[in-house]
N, C-alpha and C. Protein backbone atom coordinates (compact mmCIF):
# COMPACT_ATOMS: atom_id res chain seq x y z
N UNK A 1 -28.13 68.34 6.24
CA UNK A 1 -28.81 69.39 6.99
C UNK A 1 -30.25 69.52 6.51
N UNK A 2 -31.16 68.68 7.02
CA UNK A 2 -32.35 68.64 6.81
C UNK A 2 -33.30 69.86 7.24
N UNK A 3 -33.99 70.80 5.91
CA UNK A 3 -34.64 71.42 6.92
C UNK A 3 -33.65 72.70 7.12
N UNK A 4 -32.61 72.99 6.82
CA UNK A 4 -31.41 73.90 7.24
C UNK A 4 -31.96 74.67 5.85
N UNK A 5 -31.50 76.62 6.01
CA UNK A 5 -31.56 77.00 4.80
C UNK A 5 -30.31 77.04 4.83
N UNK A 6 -29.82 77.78 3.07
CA UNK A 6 -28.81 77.57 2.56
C UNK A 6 -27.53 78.51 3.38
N UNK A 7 -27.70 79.47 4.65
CA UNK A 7 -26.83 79.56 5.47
C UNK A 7 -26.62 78.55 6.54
N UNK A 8 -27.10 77.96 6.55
CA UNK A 8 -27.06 76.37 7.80
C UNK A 8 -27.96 76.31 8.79
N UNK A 9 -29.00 77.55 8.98
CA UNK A 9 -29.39 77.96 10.02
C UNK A 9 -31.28 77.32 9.78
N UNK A 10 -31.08 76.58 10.69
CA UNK A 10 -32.73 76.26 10.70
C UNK A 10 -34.03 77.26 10.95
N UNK A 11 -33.52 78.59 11.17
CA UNK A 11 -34.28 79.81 11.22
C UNK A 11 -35.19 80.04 10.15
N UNK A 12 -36.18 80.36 9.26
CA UNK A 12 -36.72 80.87 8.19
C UNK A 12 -36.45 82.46 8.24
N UNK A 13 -35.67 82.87 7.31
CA UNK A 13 -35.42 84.27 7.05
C UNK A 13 -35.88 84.83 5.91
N UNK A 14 -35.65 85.90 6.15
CA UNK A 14 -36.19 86.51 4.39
C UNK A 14 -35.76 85.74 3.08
N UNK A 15 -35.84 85.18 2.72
CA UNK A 15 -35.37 84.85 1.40
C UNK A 15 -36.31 83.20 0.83
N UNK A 16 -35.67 82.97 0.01
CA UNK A 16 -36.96 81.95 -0.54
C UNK A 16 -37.94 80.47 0.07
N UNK A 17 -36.87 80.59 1.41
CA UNK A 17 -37.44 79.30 1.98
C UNK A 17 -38.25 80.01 2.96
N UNK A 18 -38.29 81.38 3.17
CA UNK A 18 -39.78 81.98 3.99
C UNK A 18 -40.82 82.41 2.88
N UNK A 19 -40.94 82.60 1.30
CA UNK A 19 -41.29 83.04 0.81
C UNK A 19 -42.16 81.16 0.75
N UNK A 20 -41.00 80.30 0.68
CA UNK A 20 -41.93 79.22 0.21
C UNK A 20 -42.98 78.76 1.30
N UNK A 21 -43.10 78.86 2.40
CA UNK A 21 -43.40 78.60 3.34
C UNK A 21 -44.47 79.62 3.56
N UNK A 22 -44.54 80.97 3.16
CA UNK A 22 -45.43 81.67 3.05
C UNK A 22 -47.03 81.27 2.18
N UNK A 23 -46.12 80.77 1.35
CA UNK A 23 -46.96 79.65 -0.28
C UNK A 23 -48.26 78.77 0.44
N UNK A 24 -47.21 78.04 1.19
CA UNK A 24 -47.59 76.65 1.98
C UNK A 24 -48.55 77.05 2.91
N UNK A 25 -48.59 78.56 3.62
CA UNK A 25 -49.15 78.31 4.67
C UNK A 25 -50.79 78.85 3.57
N UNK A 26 -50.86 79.87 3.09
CA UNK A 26 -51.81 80.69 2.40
C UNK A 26 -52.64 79.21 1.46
N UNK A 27 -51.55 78.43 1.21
CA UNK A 27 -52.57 76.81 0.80
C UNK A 27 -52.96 76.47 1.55
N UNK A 28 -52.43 76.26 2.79
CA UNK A 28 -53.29 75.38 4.06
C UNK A 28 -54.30 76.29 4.28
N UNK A 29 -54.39 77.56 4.58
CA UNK A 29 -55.60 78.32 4.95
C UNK A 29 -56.46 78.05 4.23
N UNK A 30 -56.09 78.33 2.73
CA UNK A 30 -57.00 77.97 1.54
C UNK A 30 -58.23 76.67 1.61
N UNK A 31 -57.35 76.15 1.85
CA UNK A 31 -57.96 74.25 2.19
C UNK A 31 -58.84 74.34 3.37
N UNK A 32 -58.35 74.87 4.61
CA UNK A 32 -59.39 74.68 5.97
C UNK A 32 -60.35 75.62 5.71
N UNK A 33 -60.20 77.08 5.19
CA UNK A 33 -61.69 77.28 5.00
C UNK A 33 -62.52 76.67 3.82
N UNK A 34 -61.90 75.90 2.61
CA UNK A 34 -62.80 74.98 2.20
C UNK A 34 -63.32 73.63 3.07
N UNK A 35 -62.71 73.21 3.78
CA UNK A 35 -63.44 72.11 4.49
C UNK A 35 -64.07 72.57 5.54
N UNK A 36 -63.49 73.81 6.08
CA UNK A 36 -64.78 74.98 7.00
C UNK A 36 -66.36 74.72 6.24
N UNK A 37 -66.23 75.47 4.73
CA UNK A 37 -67.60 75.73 3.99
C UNK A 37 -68.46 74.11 3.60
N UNK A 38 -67.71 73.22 3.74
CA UNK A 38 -68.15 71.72 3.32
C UNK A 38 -69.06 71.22 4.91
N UNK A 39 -68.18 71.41 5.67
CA UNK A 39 -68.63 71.32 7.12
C UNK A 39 -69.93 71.79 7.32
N UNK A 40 -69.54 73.07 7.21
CA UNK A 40 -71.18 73.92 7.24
C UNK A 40 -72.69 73.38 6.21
N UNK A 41 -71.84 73.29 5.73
CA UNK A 41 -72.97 72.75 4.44
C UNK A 41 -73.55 71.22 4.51
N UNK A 42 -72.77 70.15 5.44
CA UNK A 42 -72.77 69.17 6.08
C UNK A 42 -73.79 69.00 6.88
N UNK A 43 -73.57 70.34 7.91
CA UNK A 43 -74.33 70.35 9.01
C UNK A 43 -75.92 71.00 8.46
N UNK A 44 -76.00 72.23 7.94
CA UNK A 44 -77.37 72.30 7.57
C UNK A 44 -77.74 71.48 7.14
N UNK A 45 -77.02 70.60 5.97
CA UNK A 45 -78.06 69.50 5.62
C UNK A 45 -78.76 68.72 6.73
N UNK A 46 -77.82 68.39 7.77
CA UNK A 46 -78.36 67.55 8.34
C UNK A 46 -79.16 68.31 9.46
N UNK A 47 -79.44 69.35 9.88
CA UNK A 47 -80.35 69.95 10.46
C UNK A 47 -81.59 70.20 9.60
N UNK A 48 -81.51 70.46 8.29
CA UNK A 48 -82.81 70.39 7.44
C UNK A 48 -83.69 68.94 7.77
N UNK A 49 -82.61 68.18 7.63
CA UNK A 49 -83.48 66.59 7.69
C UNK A 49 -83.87 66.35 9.16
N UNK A 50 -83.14 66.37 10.39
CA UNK A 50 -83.76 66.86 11.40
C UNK A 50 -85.10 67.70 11.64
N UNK A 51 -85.13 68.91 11.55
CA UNK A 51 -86.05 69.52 11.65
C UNK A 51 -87.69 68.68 10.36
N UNK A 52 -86.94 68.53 8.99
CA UNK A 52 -87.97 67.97 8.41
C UNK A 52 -88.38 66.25 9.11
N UNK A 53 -88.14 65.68 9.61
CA UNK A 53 -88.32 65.03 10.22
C UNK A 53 -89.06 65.20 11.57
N UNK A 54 -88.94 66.29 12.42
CA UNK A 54 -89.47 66.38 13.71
C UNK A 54 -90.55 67.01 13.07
N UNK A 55 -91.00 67.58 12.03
CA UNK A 55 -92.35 68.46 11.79
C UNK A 55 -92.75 67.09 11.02
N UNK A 56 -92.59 66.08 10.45
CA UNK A 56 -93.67 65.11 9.91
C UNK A 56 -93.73 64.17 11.34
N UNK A 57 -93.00 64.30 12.30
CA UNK A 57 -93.41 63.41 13.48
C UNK A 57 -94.76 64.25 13.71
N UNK A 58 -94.66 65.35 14.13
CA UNK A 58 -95.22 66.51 15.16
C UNK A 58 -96.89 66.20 14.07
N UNK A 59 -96.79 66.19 12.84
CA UNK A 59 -97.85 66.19 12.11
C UNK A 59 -98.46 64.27 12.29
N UNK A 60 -97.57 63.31 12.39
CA UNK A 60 -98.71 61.86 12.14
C UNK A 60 -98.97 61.74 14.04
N UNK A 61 -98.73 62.72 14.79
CA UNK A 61 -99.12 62.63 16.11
C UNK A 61 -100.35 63.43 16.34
N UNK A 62 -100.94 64.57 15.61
CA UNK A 62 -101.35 65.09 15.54
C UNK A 62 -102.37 64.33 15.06
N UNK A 63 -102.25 63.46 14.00
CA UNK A 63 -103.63 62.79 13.04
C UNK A 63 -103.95 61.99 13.92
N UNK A 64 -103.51 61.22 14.54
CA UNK A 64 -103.67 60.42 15.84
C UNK A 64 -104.26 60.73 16.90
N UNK A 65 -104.36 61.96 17.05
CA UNK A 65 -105.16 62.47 18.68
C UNK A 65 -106.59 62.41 18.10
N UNK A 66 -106.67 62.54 16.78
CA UNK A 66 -108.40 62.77 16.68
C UNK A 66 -109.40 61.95 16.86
C-alpha cells in the first residue's frame, strides 16, 4: 500500500503523515521563494547591463554627430 497511511486510507489526516507533508510543503515554499529572490536578482542584473549599455550607445552616437 504505497502512499496508504497506517489506516489504509490514501486520505492525509491528522496525524503524522499530514504533519509530514506539512514539513514538505513549508520546504518547497521555502525553496521557490529562494529561487523567486535569485530570479529577481538575475533579472536586475541583467537590466543594469542593458540599460548600462544603451546609455554608452546613446553617448559614442552622440560624439559622432559633431
Amino acid at each position: 500500500m504505497s502512499g496508504a497511511n497506517l489506516d489504509g486510507y490514501a486520505i492525509p489526516r491528522d496525524g503524522i503523515h499530514k504533519t509530514e507533508m506539512l514539513k514538505r510543503i513549508d520546504k518547497l515554499e521555502g525553496d521557490v521563494d529562494a529561487l523567486k529572490n535569485v530570479l529577481y536578482e538575475i533579472i536586475t542584473f541583467i537590466e543594469n547591463l542593458v540599460n548600462k549599455d544603451e546609455g554608452a550607445e546613446a553617448l559614442r552616437s552622440s560624439d559622432t554627430t559633431d
